[in-house]
Structures are given as C-alpha cells and as structure tokens.
C-alpha atoms as a PDB file:
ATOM      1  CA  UNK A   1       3.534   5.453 -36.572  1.00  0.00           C
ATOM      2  CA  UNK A   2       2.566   4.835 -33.153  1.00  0.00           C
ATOM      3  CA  UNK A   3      -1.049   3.750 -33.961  1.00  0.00           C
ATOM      4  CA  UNK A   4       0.147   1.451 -37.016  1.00  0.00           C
ATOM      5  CA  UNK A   5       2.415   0.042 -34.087  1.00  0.00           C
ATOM      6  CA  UNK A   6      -0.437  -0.518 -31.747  1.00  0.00           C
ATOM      7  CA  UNK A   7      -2.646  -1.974 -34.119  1.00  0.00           C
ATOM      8  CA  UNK A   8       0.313  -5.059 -35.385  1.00  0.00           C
ATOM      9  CA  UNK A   9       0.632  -5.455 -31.693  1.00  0.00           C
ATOM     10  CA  UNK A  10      -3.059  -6.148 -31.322  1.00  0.00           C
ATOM     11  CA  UNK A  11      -3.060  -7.825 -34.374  1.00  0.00           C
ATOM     12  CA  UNK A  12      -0.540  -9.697 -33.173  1.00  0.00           C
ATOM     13  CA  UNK A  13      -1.815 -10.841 -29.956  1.00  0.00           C
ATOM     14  CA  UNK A  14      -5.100 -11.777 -31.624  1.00  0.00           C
ATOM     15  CA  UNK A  15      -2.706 -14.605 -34.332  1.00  0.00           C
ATOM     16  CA  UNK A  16      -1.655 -15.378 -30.822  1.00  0.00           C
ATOM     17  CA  UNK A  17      -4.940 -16.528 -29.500  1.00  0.00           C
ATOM     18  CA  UNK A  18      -5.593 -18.138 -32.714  1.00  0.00           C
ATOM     19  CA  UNK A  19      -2.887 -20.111 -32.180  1.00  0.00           C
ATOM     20  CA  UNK A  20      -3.644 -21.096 -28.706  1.00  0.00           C
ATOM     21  CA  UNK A  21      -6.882 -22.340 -29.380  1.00  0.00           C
ATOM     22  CA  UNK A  22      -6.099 -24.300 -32.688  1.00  0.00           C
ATOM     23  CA  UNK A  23      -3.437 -25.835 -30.374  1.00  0.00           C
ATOM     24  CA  UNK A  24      -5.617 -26.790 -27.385  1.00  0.00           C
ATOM     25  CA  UNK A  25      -8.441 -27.960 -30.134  1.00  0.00           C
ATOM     26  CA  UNK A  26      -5.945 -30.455 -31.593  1.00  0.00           C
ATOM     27  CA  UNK A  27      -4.412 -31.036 -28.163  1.00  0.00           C
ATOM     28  CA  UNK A  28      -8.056 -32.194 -27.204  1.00  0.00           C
ATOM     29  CA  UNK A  29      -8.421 -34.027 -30.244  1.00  0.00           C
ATOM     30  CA  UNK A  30      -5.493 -36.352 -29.919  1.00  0.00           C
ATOM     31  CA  UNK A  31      -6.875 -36.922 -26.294  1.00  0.00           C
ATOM     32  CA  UNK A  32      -8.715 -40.175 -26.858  1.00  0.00           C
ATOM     33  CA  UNK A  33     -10.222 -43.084 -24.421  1.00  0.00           C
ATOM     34  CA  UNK A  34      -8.834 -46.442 -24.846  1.00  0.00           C
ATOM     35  CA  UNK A  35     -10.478 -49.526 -24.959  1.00  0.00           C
ATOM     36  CA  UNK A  36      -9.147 -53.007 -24.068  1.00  0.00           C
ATOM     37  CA  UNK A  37     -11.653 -55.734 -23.689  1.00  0.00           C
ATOM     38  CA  UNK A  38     -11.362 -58.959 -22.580  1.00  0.00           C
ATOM     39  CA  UNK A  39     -13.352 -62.516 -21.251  1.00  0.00           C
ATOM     40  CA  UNK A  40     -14.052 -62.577 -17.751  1.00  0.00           C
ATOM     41  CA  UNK A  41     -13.980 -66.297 -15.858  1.00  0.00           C
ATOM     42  CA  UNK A  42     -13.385 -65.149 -12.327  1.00  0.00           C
ATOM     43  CA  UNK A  43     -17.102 -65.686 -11.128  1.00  0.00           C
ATOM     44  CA  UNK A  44     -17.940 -68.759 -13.303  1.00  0.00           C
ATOM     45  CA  UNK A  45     -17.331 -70.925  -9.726  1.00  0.00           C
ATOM     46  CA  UNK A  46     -19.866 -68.813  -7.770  1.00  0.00           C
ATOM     47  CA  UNK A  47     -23.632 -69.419  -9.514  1.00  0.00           C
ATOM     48  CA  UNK A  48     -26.384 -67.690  -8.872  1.00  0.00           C
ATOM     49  CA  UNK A  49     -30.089 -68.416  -8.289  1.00  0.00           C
ATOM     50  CA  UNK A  50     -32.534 -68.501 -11.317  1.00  0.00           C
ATOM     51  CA  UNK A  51     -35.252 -66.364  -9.160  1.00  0.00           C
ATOM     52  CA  UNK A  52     -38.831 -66.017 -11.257  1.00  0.00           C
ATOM     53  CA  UNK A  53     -41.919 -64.525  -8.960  1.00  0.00           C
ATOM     54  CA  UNK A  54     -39.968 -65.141  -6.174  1.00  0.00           C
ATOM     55  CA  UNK A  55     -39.009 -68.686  -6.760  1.00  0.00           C
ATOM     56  CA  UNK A  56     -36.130 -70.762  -7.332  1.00  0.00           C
ATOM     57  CA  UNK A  57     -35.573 -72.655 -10.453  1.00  0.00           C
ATOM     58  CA  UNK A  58     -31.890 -73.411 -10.738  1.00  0.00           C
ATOM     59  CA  UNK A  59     -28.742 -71.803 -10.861  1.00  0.00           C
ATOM     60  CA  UNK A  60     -26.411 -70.251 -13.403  1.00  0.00           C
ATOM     61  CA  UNK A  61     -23.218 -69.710 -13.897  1.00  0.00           C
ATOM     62  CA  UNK A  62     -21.835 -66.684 -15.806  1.00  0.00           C
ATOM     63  CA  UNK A  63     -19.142 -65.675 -18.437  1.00  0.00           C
ATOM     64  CA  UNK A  64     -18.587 -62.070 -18.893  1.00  0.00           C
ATOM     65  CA  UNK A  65     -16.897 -58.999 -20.741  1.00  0.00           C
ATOM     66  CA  UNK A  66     -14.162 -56.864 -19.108  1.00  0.00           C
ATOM     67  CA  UNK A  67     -14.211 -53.246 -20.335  1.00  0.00           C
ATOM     68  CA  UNK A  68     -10.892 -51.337 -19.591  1.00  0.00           C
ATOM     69  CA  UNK A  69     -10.239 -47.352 -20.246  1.00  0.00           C
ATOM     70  CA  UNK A  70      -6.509 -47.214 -20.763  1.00  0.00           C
ATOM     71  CA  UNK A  71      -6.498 -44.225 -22.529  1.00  0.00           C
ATOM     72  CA  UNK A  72      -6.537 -40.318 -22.008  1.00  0.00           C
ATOM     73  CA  UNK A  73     -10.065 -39.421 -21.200  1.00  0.00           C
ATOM     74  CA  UNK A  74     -13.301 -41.200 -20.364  1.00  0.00           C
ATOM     75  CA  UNK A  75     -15.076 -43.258 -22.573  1.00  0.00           C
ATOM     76  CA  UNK A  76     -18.578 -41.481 -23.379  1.00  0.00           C
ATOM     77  CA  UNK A  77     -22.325 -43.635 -24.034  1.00  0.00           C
ATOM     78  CA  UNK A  78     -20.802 -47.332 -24.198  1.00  0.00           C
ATOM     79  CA  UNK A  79     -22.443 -50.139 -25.367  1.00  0.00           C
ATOM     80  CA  UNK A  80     -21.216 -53.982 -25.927  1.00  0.00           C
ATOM     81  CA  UNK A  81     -22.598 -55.602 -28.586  1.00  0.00           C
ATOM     82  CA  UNK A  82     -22.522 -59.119 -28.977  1.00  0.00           C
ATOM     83  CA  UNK A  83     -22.982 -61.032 -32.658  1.00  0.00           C
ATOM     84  CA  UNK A  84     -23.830 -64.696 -33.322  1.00  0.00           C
ATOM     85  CA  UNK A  85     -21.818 -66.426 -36.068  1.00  0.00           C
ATOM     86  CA  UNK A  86     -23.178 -69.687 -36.705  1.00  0.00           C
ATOM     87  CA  UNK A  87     -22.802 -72.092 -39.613  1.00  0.00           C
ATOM     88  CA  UNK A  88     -20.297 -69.175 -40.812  1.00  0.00           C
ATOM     89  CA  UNK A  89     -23.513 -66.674 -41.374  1.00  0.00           C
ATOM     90  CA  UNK A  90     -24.275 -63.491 -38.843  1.00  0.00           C
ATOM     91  CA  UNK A  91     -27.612 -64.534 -37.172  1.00  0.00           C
ATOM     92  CA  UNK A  92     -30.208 -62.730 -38.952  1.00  0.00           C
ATOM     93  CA  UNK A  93     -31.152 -60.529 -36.039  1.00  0.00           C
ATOM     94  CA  UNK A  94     -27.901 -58.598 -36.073  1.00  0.00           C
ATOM     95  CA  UNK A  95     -26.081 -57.529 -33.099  1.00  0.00           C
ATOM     96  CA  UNK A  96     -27.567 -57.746 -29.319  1.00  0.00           C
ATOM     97  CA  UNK A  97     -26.701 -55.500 -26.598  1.00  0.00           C
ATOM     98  CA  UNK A  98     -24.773 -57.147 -23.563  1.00  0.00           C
ATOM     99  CA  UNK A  99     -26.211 -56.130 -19.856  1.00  0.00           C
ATOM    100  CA  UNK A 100     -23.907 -53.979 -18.050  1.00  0.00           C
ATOM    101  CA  UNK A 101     -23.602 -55.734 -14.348  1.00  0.00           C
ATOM    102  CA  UNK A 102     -23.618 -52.112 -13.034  1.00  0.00           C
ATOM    103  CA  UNK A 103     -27.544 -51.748 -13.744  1.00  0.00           C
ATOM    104  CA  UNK A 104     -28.314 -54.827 -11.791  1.00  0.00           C
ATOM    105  CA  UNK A 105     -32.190 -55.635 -12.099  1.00  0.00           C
ATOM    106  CA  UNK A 106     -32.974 -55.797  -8.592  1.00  0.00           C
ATOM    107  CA  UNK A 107     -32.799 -51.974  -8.709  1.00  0.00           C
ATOM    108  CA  UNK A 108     -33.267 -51.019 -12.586  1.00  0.00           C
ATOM    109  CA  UNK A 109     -36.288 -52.935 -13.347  1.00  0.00           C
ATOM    110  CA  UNK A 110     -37.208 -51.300 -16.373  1.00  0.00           C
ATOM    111  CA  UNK A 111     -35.806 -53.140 -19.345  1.00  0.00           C
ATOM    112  CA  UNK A 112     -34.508 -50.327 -21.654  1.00  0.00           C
ATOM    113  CA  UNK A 113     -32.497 -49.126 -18.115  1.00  0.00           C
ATOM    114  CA  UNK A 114     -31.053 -52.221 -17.872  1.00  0.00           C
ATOM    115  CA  UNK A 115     -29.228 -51.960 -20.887  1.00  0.00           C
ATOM    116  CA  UNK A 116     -28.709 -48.507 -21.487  1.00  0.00           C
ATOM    117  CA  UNK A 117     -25.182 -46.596 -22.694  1.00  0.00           C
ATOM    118  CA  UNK A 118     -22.727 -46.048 -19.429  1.00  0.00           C
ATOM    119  CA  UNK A 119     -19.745 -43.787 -18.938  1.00  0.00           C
ATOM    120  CA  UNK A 120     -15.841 -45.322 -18.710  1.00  0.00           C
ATOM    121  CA  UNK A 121     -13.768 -42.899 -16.535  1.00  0.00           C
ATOM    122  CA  UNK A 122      -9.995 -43.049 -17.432  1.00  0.00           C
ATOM    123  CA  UNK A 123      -7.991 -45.852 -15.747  1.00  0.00           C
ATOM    124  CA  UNK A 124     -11.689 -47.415 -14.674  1.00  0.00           C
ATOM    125  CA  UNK A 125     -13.180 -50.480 -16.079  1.00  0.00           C
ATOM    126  CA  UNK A 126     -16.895 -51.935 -16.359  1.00  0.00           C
ATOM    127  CA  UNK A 127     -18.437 -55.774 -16.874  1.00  0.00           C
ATOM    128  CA  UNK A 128     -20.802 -57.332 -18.521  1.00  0.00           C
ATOM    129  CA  UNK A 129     -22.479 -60.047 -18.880  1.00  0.00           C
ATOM    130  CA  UNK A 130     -22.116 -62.530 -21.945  1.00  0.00           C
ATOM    131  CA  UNK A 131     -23.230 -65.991 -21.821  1.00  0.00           C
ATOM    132  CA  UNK A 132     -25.435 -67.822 -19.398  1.00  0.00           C
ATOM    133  CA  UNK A 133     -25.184 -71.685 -18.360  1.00  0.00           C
ATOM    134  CA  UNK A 134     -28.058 -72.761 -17.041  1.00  0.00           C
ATOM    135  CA  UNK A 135     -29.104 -75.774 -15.211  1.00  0.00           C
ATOM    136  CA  UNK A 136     -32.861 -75.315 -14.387  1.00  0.00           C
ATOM    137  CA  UNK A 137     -34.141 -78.131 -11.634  1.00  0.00           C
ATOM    138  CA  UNK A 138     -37.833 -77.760 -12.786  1.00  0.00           C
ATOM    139  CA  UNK A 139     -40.177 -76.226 -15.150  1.00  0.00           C
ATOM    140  CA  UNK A 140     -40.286 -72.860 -15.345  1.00  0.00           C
ATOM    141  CA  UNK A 141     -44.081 -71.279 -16.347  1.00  0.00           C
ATOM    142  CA  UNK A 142     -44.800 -68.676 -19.072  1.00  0.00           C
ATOM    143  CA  UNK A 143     -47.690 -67.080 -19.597  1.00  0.00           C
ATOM    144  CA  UNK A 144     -50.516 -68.841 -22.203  1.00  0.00           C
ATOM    145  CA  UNK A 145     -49.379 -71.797 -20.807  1.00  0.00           C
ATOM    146  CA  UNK A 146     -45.975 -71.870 -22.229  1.00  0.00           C
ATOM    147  CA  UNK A 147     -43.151 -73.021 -19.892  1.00  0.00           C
ATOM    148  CA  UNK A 148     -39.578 -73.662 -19.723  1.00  0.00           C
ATOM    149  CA  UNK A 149     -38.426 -77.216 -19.802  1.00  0.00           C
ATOM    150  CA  UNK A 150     -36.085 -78.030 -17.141  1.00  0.00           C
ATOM    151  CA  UNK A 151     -32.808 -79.390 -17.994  1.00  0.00           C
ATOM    152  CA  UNK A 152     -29.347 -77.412 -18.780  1.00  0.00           C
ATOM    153  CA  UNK A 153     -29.137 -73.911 -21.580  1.00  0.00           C
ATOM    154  CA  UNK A 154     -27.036 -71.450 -22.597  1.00  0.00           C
ATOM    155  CA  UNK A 155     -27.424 -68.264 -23.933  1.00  0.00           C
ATOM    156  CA  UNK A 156     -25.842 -64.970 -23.977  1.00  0.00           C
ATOM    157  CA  UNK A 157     -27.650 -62.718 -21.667  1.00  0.00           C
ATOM    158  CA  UNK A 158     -28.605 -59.368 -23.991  1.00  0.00           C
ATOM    159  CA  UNK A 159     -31.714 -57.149 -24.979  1.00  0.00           C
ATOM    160  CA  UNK A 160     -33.261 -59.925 -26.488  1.00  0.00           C
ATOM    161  CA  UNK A 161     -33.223 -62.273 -23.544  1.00  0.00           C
ATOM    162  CA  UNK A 162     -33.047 -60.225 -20.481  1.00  0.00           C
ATOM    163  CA  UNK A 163     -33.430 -62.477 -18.237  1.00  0.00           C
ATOM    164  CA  UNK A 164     -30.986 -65.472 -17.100  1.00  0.00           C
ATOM    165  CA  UNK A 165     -33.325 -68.259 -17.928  1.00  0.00           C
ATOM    166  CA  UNK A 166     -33.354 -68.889 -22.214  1.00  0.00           C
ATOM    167  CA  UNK A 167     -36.293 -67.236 -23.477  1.00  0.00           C
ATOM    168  CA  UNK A 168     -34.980 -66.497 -26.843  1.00  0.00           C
ATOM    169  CA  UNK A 169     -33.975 -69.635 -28.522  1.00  0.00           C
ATOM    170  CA  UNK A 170     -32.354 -67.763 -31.299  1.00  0.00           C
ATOM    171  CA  UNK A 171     -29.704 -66.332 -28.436  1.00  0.00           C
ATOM    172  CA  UNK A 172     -28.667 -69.695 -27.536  1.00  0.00           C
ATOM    173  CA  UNK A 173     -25.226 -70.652 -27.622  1.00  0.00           C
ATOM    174  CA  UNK A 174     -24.307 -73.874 -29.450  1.00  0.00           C
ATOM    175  CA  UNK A 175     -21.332 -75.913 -31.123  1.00  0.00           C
ATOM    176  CA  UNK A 176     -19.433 -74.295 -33.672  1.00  0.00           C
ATOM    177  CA  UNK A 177     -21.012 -70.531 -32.679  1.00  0.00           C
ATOM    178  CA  UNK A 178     -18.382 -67.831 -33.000  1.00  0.00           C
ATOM    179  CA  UNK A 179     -19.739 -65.155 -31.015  1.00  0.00           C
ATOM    180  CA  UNK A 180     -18.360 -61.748 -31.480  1.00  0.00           C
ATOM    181  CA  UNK A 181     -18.084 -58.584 -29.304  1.00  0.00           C
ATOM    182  CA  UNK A 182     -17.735 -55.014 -29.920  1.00  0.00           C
ATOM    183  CA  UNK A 183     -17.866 -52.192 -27.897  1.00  0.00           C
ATOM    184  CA  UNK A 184     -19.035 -48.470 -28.916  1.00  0.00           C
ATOM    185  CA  UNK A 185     -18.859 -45.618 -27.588  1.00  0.00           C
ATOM    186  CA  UNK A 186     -19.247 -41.859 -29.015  1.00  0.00           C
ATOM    187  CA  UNK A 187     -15.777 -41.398 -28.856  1.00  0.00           C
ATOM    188  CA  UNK A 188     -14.049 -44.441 -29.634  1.00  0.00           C
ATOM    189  CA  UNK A 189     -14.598 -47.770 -30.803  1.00  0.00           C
ATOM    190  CA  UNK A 190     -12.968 -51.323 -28.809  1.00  0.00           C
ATOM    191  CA  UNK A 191     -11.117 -53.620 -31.388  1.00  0.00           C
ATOM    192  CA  UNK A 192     -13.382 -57.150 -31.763  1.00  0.00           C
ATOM    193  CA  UNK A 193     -12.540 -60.001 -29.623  1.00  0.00           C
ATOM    194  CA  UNK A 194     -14.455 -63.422 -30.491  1.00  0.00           C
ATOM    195  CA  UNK A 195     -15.212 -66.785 -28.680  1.00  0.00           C
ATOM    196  CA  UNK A 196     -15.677 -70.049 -30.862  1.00  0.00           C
ATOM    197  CA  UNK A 197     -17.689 -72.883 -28.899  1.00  0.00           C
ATOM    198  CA  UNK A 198     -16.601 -76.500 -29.911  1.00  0.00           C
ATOM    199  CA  UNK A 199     -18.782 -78.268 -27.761  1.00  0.00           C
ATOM    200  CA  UNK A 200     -22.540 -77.507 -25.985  1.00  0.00           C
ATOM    201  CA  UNK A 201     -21.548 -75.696 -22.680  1.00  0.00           C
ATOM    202  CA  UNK A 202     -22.286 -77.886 -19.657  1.00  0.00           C
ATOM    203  CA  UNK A 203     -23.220 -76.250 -16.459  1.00  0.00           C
ATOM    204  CA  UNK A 204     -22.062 -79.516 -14.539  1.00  0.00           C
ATOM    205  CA  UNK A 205     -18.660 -79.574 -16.326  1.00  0.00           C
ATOM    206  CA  UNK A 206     -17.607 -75.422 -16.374  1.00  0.00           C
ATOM    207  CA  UNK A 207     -15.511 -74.845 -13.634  1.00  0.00           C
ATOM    208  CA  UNK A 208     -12.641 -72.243 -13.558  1.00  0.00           C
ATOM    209  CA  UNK A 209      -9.984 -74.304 -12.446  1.00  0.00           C
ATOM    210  CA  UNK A 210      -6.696 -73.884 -14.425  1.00  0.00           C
ATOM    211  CA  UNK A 211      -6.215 -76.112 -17.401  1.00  0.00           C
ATOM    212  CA  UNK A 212      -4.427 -75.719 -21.143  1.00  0.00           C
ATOM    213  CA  UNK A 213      -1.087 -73.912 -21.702  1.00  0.00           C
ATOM    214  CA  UNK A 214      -2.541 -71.286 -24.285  1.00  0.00           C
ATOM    215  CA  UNK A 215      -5.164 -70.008 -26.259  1.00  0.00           C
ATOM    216  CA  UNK A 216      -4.614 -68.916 -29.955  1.00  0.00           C
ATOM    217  CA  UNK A 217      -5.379 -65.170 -30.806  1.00  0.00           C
ATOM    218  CA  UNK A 218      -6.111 -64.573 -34.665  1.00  0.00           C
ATOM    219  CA  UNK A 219      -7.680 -62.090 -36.626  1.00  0.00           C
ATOM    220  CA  UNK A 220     -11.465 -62.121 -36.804  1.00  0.00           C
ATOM    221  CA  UNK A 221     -11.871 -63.417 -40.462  1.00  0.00           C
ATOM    222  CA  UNK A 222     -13.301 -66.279 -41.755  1.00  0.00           C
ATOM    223  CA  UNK A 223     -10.093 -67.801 -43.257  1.00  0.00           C
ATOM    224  CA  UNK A 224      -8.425 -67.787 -40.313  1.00  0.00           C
ATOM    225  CA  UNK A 225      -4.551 -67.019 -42.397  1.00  0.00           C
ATOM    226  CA  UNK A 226      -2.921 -65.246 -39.533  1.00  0.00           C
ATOM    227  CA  UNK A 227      -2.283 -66.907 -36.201  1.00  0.00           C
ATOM    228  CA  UNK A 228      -0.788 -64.965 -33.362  1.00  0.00           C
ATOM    229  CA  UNK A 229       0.988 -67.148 -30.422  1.00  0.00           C
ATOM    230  CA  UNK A 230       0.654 -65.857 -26.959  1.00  0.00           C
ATOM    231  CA  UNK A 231       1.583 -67.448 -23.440  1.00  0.00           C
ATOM    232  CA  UNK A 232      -1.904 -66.564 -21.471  1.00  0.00           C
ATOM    233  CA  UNK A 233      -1.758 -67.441 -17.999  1.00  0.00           C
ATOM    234  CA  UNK A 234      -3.744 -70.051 -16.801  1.00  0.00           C
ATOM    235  CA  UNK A 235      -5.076 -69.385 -13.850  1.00  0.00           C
ATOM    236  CA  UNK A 236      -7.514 -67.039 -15.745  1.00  0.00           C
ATOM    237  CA  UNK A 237      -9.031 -69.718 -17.852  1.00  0.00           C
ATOM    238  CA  UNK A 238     -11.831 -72.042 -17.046  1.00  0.00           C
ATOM    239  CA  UNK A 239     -11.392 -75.764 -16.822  1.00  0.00           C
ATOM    240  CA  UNK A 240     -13.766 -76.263 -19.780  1.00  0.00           C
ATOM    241  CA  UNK A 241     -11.073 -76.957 -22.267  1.00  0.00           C
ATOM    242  CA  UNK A 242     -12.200 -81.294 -22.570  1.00  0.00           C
ATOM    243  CA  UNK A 243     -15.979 -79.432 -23.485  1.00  0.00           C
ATOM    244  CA  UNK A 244     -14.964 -76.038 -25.104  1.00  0.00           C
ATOM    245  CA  UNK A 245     -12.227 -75.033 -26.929  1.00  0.00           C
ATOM    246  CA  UNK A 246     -11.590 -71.152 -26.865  1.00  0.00           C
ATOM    247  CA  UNK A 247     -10.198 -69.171 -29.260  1.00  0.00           C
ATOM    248  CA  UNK A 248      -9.926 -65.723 -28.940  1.00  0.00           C
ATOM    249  CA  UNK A 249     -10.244 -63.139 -32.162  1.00  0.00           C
ATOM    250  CA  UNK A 250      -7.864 -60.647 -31.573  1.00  0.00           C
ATOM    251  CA  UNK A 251      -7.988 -57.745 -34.247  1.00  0.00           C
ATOM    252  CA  UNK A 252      -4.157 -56.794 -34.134  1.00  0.00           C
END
C-alpha cells in the first residue's frame, strides 16, 4: 500500500509539471509585441544635403514611418514594406523595403545592411524612411554617361532606390498614388496604414507648419464605404494640405 501510495504521489507531481509547463507555454503564447505605426513629419523642416562622391547636389526633405512596440515582448526581424497603388493597380514590382534610419549609410555601406530586419524592444520604437522630396540644384552624373536632371523629385526611399536622389523612376511618387505600408515581423504583423497624394509633392511648398483641422482614417479598400472621423492634432501635420491632401488608411 505504501508503494502504490508513493507511486500516485509521483505520478502526481509529474500531472503537476505537466501542468506548469502547458501553462507557462500558453502564458508565453498570449505574450505578443504590438505594433502601432504611424507618419512621421517632425523633420520635414530640417533638409539634408544630397552628397554624391563627395559633392553637393541639393537638398531633401524627408517623410517617414514611426514604428511603436506597445505590446508584451519585443518585436523580432522587422521589416516595413512600402506598396505603390497607382491608377488603382499595385505597381508591378510588388512591395519595397523602407530604410531603417538606425542603419544610417555613413556607417553601413553595404546595401543589403542597410536594409536588413531589426529588433523592437517592448515600449521602444524605430523610424524609417518613406518618401523623399528632392530639389537637386544641378545635374547629377551616372555612369555611361547617364545623369540626373536637375530640378525637384520624389520618391520613396527603399531597396530599389537606396539612395536619396531618384534613381528608380518606377519608385517615384506622383498624383493620385496611394502608397501603402506594412510592417512584418516573425512574431507579429502591424495593421496597414496608407497615404494618398493629390498633388506632385513640392520641395519649395512642404513645410510642417500646422494647417487643416483633420485627416480622414478609412479602411484600406478600394471602395472606400467606411469612413472613420478623428480629431488629429495639428501641430503634427505638415503645411502641405493646398498641394497634398492626406488620407490615412487605417485598418480598424
């Protein structure tokens, strides 16, 4: 009797350790990252210098992505993604990755580190960079002869032009582009948020001064049936409402 005893008390103490690790496996599974992105003006007032083989070309000024971890855990191997929506078709080249700002080039000079997967701790946020507005003061030389015509661009900055002058012409921003971002990671993936362009960007007339009452969050479809109303403040939005119009996609 005492050994039968003995062995339901191991027994016992073995459901028991069953139990605890089922528990801390679903524990760990409802443990999740968080992701809340958003558009980023606050720089769009402070260009910087178009720099190629040490030489200055222009300047641009920059709209970017704002990554946020408000979850439970970090956010593991993230990527932005960026897709072009224009004349209500996907660009045929799919989605682009969008360049971190933490991998600037003057240190990661290597392409493929530029725009590789990064970490997002818990409560911790990363940027990145979007679109471009150029305004290039002179020609800029290629190789073969090729060159960039001065005058004013924009283009989202991504793996497919690297750089901040526009040497993809199929990443170019235009009128009536929607262009829509994702982010990925191997744990979790952001909701879409998407910027339609009603007007060609002007690097002369962005600014980030405060203008317009709201901007109009609805779901990223094509029909547009569902508006959501919100009260954005607008000290956060660029003075570029007389050349674009913004509307964000919300997926809510």
């Amino acid at each position: 009797m005492s050994k039968q005893n003995e062995t339901l008390k191991q027994q016992i103490e073995e459901m028991k350790k069953q139990t605890d690790s089922l528990q801390e496996q679903v524990r760990i599974m409802k443990v999740k990252p968080k992701l809340d992105v958003e558009f980023e003006y606050s720089i769009i007032d402070k260009p910087v210098p178009i720099i190629v083989a040490s030489n200055k070309y222009g300047e641009a000024k920059l709209i970017r992505i704002k990554v946020s971890n408000n979850g439970d855990t970090a956010a593991r191997e993230c990527i932005a993604k960026a897709e072009i929506i224009r004349n209500s078709v996907p660009e045929t080249f799919g989605g682009v990755l969008l360049h971190w700002i933490r991998y600037w080039e003057g240190v990661y000079t290597d392409i493929k580190d530029q725009f590789r997967p990064l970490d997002i701790a818990k409560g911790d946020y990363e940027i990145a960079d979007l679109v471009v507005i150029d305004k290039i003061t002179q020609d800029i030389p290629l190789s073969l002869g090729f060159y960039i015509p001065k005058g004013k661009y924009s283009v989202i900055r991504c793996n497919r032009n690297p750089a901040l002058e526009p040497i993809d012409n199929r990443a170019r921003v235009r009128a009536r582009d929607i262009i829509r971002v994702n982010v990925y990671c191997d744990n979790i993936t952001s909701k879409p948020i998407c910027l339609e362009v009603l007007k060609d960007p002007d690097y002369d007339v962005v600014n980030g001064f405060p203008v317009g009452p709201q901007v109009r969050h609805v779901l990223p479809i094509r029909s547009h049936e569902k508006l959501l109303h919100t009260n954005i403040d607008p000290h956060r939005l660029p003075s570029v409402w007389q050349l674009w119009e913004f509307m964000v996609f919300n997926n809510e």
